[in-house]
C-alpha atoms as a PDB file:
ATOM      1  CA  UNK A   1       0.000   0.000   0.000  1.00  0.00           C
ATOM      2  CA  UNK A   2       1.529   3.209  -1.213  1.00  0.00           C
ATOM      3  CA  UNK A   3       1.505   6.497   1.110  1.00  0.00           C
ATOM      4  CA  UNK A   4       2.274   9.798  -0.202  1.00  0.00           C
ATOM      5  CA  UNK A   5       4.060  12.456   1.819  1.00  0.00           C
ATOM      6  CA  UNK A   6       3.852  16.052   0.237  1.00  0.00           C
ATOM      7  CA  UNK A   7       5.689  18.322   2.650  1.00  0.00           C
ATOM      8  CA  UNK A   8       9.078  21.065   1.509  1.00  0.00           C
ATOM      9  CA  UNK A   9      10.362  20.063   4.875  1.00  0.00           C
ATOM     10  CA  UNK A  10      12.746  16.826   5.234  1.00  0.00           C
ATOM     11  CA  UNK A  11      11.914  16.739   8.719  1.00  0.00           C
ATOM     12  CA  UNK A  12       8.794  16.417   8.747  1.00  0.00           C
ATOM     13  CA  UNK A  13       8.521  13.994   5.810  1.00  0.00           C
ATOM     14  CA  UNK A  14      11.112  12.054   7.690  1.00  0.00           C
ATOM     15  CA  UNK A  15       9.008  12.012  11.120  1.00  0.00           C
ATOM     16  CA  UNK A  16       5.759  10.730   9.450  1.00  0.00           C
ATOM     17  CA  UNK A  17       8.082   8.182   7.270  1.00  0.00           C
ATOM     18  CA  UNK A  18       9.323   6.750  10.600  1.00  0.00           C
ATOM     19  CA  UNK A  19       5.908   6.734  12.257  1.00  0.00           C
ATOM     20  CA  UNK A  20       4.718   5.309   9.452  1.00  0.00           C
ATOM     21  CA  UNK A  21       7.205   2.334   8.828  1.00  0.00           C
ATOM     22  CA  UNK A  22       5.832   0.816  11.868  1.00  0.00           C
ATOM     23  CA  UNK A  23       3.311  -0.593   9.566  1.00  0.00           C
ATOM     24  CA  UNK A  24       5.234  -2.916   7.315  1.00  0.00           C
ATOM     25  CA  UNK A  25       2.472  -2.962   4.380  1.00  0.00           C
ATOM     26  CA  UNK A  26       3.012   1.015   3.687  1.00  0.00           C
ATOM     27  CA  UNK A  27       5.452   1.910   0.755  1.00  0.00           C
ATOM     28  CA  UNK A  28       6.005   5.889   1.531  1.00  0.00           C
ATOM     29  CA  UNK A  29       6.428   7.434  -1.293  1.00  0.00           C
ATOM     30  CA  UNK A  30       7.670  11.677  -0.893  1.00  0.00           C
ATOM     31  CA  UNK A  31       7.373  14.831  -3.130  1.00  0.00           C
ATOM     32  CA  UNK A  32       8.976  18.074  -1.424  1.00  0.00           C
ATOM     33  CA  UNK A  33       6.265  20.371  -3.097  1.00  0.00           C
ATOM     34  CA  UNK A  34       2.652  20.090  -5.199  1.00  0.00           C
ATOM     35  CA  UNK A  35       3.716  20.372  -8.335  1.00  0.00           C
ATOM     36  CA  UNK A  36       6.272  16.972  -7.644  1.00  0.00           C
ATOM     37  CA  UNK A  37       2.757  15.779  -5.763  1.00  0.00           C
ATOM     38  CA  UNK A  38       0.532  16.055  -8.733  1.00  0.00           C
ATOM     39  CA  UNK A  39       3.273  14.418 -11.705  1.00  0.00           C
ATOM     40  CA  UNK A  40       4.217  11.685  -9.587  1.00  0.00           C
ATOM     41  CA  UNK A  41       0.179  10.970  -9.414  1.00  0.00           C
ATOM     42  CA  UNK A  42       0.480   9.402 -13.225  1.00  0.00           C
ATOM     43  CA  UNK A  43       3.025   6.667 -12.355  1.00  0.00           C
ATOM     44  CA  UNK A  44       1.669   6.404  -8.300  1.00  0.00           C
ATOM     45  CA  UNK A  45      -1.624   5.406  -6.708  1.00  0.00           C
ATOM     46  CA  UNK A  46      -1.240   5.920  -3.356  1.00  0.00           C
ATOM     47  CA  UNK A  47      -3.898   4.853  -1.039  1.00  0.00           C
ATOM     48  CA  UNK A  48      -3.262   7.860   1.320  1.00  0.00           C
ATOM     49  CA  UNK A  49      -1.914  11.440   0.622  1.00  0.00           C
ATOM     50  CA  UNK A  50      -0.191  13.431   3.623  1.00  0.00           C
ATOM     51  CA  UNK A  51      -0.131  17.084   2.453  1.00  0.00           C
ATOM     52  CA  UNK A  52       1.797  20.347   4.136  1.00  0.00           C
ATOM     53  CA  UNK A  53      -0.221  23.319   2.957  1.00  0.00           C
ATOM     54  CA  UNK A  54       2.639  25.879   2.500  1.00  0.00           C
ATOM     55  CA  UNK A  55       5.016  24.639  -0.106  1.00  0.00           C
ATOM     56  CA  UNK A  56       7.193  26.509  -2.920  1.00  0.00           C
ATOM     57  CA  UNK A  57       5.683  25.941  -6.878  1.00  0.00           C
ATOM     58  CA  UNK A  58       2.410  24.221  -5.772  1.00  0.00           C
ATOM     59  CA  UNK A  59       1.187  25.062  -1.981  1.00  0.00           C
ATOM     60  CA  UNK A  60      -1.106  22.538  -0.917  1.00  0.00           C
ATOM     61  CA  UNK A  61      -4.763  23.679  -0.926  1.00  0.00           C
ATOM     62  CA  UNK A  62      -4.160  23.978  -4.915  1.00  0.00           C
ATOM     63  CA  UNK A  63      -2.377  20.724  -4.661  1.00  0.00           C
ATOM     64  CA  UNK A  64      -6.166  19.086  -2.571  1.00  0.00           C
ATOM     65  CA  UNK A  65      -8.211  21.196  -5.040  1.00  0.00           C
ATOM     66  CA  UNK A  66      -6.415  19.205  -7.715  1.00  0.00           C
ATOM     67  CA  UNK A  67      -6.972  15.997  -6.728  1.00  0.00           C
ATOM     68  CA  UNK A  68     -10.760  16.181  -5.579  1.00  0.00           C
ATOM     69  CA  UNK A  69     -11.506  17.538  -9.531  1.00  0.00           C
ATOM     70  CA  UNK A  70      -9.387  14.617 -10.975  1.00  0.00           C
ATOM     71  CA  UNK A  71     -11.818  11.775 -11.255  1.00  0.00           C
ATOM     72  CA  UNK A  72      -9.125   9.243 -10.786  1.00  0.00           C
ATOM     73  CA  UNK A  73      -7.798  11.110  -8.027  1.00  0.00           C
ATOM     74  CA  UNK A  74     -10.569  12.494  -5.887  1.00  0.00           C
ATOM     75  CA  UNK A  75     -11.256  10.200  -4.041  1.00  0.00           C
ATOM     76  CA  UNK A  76      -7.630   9.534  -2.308  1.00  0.00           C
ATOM     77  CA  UNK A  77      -8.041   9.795   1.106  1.00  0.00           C
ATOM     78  CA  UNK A  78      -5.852  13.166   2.220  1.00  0.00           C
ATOM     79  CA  UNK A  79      -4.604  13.766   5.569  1.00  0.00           C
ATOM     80  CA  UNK A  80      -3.195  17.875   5.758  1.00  0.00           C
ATOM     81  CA  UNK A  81      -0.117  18.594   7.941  1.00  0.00           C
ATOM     82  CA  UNK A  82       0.179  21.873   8.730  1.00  0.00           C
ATOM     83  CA  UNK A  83       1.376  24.438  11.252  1.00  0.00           C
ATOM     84  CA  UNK A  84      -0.993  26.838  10.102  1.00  0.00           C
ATOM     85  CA  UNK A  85      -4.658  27.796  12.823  1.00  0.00           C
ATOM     86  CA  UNK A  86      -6.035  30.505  10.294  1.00  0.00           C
ATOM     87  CA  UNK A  87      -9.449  30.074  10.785  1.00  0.00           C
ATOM     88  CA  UNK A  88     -10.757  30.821   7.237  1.00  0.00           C
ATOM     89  CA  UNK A  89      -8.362  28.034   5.873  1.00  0.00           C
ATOM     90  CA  UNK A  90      -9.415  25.245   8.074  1.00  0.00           C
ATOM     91  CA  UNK A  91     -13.026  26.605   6.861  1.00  0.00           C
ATOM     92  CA  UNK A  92     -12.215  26.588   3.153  1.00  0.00           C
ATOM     93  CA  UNK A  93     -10.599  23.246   4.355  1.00  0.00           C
ATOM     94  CA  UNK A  94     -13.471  21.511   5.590  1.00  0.00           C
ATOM     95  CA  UNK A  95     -15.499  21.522   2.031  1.00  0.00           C
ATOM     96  CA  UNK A  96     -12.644  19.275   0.721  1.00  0.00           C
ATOM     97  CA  UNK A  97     -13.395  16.151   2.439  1.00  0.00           C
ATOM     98  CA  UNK A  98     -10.324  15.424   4.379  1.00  0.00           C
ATOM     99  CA  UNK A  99      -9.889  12.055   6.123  1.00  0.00           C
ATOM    100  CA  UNK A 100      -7.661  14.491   8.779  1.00  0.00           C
ATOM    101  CA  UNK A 101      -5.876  17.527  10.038  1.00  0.00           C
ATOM    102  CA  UNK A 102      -2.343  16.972  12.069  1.00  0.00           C
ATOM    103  CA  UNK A 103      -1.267  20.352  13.754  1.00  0.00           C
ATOM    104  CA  UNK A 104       2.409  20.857  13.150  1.00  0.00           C
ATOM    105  CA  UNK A 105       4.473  19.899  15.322  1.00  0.00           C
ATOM    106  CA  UNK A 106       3.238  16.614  15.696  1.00  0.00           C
ATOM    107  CA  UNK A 107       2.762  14.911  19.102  1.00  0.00           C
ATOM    108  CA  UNK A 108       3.846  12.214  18.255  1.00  0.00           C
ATOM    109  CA  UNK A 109       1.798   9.855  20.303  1.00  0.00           C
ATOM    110  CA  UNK A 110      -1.141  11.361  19.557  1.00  0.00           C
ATOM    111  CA  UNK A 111      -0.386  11.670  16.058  1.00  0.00           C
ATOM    112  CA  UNK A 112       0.705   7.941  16.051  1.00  0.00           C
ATOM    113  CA  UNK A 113      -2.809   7.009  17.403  1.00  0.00           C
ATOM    114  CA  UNK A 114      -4.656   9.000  14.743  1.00  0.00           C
ATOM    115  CA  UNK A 115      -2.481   7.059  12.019  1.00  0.00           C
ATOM    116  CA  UNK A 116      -3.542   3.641  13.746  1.00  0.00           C
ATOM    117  CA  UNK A 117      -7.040   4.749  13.808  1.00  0.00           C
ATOM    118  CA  UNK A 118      -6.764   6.122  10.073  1.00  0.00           C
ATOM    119  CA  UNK A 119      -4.994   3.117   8.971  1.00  0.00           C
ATOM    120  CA  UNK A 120      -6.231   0.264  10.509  1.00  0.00           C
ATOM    121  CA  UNK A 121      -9.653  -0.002   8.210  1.00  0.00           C
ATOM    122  CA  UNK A 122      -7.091   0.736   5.082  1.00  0.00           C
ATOM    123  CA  UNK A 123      -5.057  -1.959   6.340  1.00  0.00           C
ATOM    124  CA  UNK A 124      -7.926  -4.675   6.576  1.00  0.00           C
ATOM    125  CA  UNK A 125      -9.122  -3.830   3.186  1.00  0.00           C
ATOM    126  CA  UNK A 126      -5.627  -4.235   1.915  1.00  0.00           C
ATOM    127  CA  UNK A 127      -4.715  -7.508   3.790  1.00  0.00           C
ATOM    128  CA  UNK A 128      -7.971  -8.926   1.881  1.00  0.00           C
ATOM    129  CA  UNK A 129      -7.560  -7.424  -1.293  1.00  0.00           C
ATOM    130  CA  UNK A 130      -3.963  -9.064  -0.766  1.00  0.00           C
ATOM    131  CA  UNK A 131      -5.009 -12.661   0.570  1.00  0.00           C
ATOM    132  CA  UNK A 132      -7.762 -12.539  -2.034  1.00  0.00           C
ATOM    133  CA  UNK A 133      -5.231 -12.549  -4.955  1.00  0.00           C
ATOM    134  CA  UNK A 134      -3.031 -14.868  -3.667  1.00  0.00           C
ATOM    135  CA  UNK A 135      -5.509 -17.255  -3.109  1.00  0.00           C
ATOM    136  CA  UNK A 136      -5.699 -20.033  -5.679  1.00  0.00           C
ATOM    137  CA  UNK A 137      -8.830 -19.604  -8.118  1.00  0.00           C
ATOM    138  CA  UNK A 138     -11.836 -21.997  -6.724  1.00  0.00           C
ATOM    139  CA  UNK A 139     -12.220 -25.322  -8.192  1.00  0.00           C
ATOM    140  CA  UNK A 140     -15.063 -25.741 -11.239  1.00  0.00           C
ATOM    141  CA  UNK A 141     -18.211 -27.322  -9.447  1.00  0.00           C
ATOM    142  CA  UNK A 142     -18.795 -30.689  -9.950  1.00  0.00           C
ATOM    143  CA  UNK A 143     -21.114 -31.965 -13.304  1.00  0.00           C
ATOM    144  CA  UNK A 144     -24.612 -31.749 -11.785  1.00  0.00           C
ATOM    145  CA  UNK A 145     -25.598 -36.155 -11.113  1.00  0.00           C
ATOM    146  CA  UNK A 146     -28.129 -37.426 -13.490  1.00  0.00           C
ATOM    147  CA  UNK A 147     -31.813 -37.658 -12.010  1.00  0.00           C
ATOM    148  CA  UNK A 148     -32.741 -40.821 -10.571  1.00  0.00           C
ATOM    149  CA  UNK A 149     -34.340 -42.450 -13.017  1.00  0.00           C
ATOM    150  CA  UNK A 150     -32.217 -42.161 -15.941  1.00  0.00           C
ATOM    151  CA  UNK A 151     -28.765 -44.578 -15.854  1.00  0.00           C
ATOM    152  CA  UNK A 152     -25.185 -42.888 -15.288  1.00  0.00           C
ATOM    153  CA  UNK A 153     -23.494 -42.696 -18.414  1.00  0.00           C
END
């Protein structure tokens, strides 16, 4: 399962990378800005997107705004990281159907139990979709018997 972190700062791309490695499904994927985001999004289909809001080239509100018109896209679960309380952002915010909001900087064990909680149903699903596929494909039923009063062949 593929998990994108969008954020200009190493640090905090590094933080979530090592919260996040302590589930071993997640592939973490990183772009340092929105415009890196969105042309990685042809060759990637990440399951989640972690997005900082202010980033050189492409900040990330343009970045979310993106994605939720892309019909592919749009429906990627998005979890902002941000340091930023302005009121009318988290508003404008709010109409883009966010799976979360982490307040930079992160506490880490609360933002670890968020992830869990986030992650867990993703995981499931995944584990399934997994075992599903590598399950071997279910034997043909058998030829249906011949009724009872006509002989077996």
């Amino acid at each position: 399962m593929i998990v994108l972190l969008v954020d200009d700062d190493p640090v905090c791309r590094r933080l979530l990378r090592r919260l996040l490695t302590r589930f071993p499904e997640i592939e973490v994927r990183e772009a340092d800005d929105g415009q890196a985001a969105w042309s990685m999004l042809g060759d990637v289909m990440p399951a989640v997107i972690f997005c900082d809001l202010q980033m050189p080239v492409m900040d990330g509100a343009t970045l979310i705004r993106k994605i939720r018109e892309h019909p592919t896209f749009g429906p990627i679960p998005i979890i902002v990281t941000s340091a930023s309380k302005d009121r009318e952002l988290l508003l404008a915010l709010k109409d883009m159907q966010l799976l979360d909001y982490l307040l930079k900087p992160f506490d880490l064990v609360q933002t670890f139990a968020r992830l869990e909680k986030h992650f867990a149903p993703l995981l499931r699903k995944f584990r399934a979709e997994k075992a599903a596929a590598a399950a071997p494909p279910a034997a043909p039923p058998p030829p249906p018997a011949p009724p009872a009063d006509q002989p077996a062949a």
